[in-house]
C-alpha atoms as a PDB file:
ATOM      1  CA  UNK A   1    -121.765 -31.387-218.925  1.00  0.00           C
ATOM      2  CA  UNK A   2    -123.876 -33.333-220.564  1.00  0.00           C
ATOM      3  CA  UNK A   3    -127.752 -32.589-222.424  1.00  0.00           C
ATOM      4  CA  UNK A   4    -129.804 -35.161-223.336  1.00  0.00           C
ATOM      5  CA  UNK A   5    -132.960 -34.558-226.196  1.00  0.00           C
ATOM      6  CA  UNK A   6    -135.287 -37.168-225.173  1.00  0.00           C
ATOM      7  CA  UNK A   7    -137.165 -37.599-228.650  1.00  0.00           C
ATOM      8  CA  UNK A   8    -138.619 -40.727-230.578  1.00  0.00           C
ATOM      9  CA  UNK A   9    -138.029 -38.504-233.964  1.00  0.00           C
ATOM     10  CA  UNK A  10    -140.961 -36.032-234.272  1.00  0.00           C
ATOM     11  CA  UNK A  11    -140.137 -32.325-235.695  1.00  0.00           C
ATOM     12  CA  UNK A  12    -140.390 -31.347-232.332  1.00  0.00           C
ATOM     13  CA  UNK A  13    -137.758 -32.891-230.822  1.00  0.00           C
ATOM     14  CA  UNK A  14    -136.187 -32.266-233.475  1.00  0.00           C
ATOM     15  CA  UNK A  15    -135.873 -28.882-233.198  1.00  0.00           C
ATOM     16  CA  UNK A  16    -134.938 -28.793-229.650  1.00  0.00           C
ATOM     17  CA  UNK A  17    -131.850 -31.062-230.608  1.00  0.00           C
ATOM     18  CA  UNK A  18    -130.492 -28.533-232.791  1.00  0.00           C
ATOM     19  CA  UNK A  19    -131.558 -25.998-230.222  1.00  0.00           C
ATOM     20  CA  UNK A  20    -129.518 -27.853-227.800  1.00  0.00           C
ATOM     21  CA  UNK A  21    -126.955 -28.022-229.665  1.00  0.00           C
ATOM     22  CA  UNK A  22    -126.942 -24.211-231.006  1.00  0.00           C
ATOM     23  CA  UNK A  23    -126.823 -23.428-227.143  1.00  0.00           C
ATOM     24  CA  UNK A  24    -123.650 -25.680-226.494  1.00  0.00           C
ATOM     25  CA  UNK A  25    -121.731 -23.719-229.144  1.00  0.00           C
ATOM     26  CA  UNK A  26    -122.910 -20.768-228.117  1.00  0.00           C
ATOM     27  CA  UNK A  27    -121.049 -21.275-224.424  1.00  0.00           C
ATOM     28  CA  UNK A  28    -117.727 -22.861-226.525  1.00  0.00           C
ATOM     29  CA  UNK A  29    -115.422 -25.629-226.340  1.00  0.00           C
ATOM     30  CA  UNK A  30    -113.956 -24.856-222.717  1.00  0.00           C
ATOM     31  CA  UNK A  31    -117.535 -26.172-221.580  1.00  0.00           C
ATOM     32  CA  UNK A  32    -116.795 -29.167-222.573  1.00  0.00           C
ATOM     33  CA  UNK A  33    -120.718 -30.090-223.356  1.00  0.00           C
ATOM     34  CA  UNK A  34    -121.891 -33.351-224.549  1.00  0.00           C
ATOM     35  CA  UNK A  35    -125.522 -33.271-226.799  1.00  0.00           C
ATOM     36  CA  UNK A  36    -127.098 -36.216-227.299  1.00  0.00           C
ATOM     37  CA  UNK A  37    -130.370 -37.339-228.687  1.00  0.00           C
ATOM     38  CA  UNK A  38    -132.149 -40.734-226.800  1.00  0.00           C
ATOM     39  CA  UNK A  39    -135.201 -42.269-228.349  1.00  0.00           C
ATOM     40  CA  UNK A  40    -135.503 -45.273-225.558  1.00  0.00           C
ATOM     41  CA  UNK A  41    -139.012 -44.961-224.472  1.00  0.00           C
ATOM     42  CA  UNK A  42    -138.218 -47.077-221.489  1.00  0.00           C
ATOM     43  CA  UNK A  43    -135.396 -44.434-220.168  1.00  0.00           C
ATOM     44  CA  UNK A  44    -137.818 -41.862-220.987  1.00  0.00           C
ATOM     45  CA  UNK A  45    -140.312 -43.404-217.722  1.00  0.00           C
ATOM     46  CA  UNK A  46    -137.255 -44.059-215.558  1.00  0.00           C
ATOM     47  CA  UNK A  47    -136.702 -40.455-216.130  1.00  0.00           C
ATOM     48  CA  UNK A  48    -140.089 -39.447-215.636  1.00  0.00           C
ATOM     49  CA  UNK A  49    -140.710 -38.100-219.309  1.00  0.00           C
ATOM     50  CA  UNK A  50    -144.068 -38.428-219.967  1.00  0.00           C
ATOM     51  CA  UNK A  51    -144.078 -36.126-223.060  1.00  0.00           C
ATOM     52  CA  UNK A  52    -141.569 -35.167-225.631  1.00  0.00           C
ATOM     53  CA  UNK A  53    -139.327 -33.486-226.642  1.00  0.00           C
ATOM     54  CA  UNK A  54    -137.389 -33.743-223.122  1.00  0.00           C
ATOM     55  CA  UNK A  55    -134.593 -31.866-222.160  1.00  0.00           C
ATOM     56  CA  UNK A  56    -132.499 -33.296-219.674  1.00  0.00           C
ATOM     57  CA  UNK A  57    -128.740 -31.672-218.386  1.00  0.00           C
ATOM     58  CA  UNK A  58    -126.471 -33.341-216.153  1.00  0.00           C
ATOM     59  CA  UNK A  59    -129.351 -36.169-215.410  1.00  0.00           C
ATOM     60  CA  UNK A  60    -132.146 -33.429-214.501  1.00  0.00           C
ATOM     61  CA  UNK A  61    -135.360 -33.031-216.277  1.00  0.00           C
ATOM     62  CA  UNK A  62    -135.461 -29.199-217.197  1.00  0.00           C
ATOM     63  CA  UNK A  63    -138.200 -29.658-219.630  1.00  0.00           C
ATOM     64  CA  UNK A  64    -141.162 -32.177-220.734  1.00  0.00           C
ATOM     65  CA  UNK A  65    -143.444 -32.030-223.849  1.00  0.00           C
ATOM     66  CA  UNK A  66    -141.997 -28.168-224.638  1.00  0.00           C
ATOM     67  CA  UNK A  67    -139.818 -26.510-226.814  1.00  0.00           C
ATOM     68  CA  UNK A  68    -137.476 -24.557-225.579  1.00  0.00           C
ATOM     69  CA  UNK A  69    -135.391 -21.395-227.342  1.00  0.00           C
ATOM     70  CA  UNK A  70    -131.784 -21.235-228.239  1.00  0.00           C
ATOM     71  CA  UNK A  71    -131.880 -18.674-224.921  1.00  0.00           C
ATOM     72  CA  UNK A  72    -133.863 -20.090-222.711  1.00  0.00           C
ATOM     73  CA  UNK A  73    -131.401 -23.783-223.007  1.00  0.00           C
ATOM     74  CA  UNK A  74    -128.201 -21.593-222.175  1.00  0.00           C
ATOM     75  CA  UNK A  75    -129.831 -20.190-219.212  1.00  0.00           C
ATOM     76  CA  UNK A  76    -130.183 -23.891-217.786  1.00  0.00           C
ATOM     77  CA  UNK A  77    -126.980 -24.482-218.889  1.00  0.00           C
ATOM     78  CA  UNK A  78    -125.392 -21.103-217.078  1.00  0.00           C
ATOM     79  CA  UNK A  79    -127.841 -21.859-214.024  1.00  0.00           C
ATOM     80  CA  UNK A  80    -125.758 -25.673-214.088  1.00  0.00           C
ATOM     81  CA  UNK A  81    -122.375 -24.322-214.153  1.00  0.00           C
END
């Protein structure tokens, strides 16, 4: 699986990358998840990320311009499983 942070560097997206990445542990190694932060603007519109932080997993937008808990991330990731 993997989670992309869509984030140019603000506090906010910030925060949801170690969010993201609290939630990845959380489910353990068998998951076999992949966190990574992009701050290309351009892949942001081809994505249709208008506001940041974004949280994208497996190449769907679950979230724009919101940040989301430890919780809530694992959920998406459980409901992608």
């Amino acid at each position: 699986m993997k989670i992309e942070v869509l984030g140019t560097g603000c506090s906010r997206c910030d925060a949801l990358l170690k969010a993201a990445q609290e939630a990845a542990a959380k489910m353990g190694p068998s998951a076999n998840i992949e966190v990574t932060k992009v701050a290309d603007v351009n892949y942001f519109v081809q994505k249709g990320v208008f506001m940041t932080p974004g949280l994208v997993i497996d190449g769907r937008v679950i979230s724009m311009g919101k940040l989301l808990t430890v919780e809530e991330i694992v959920q998406h990731i459980k409901g992608n499983t």
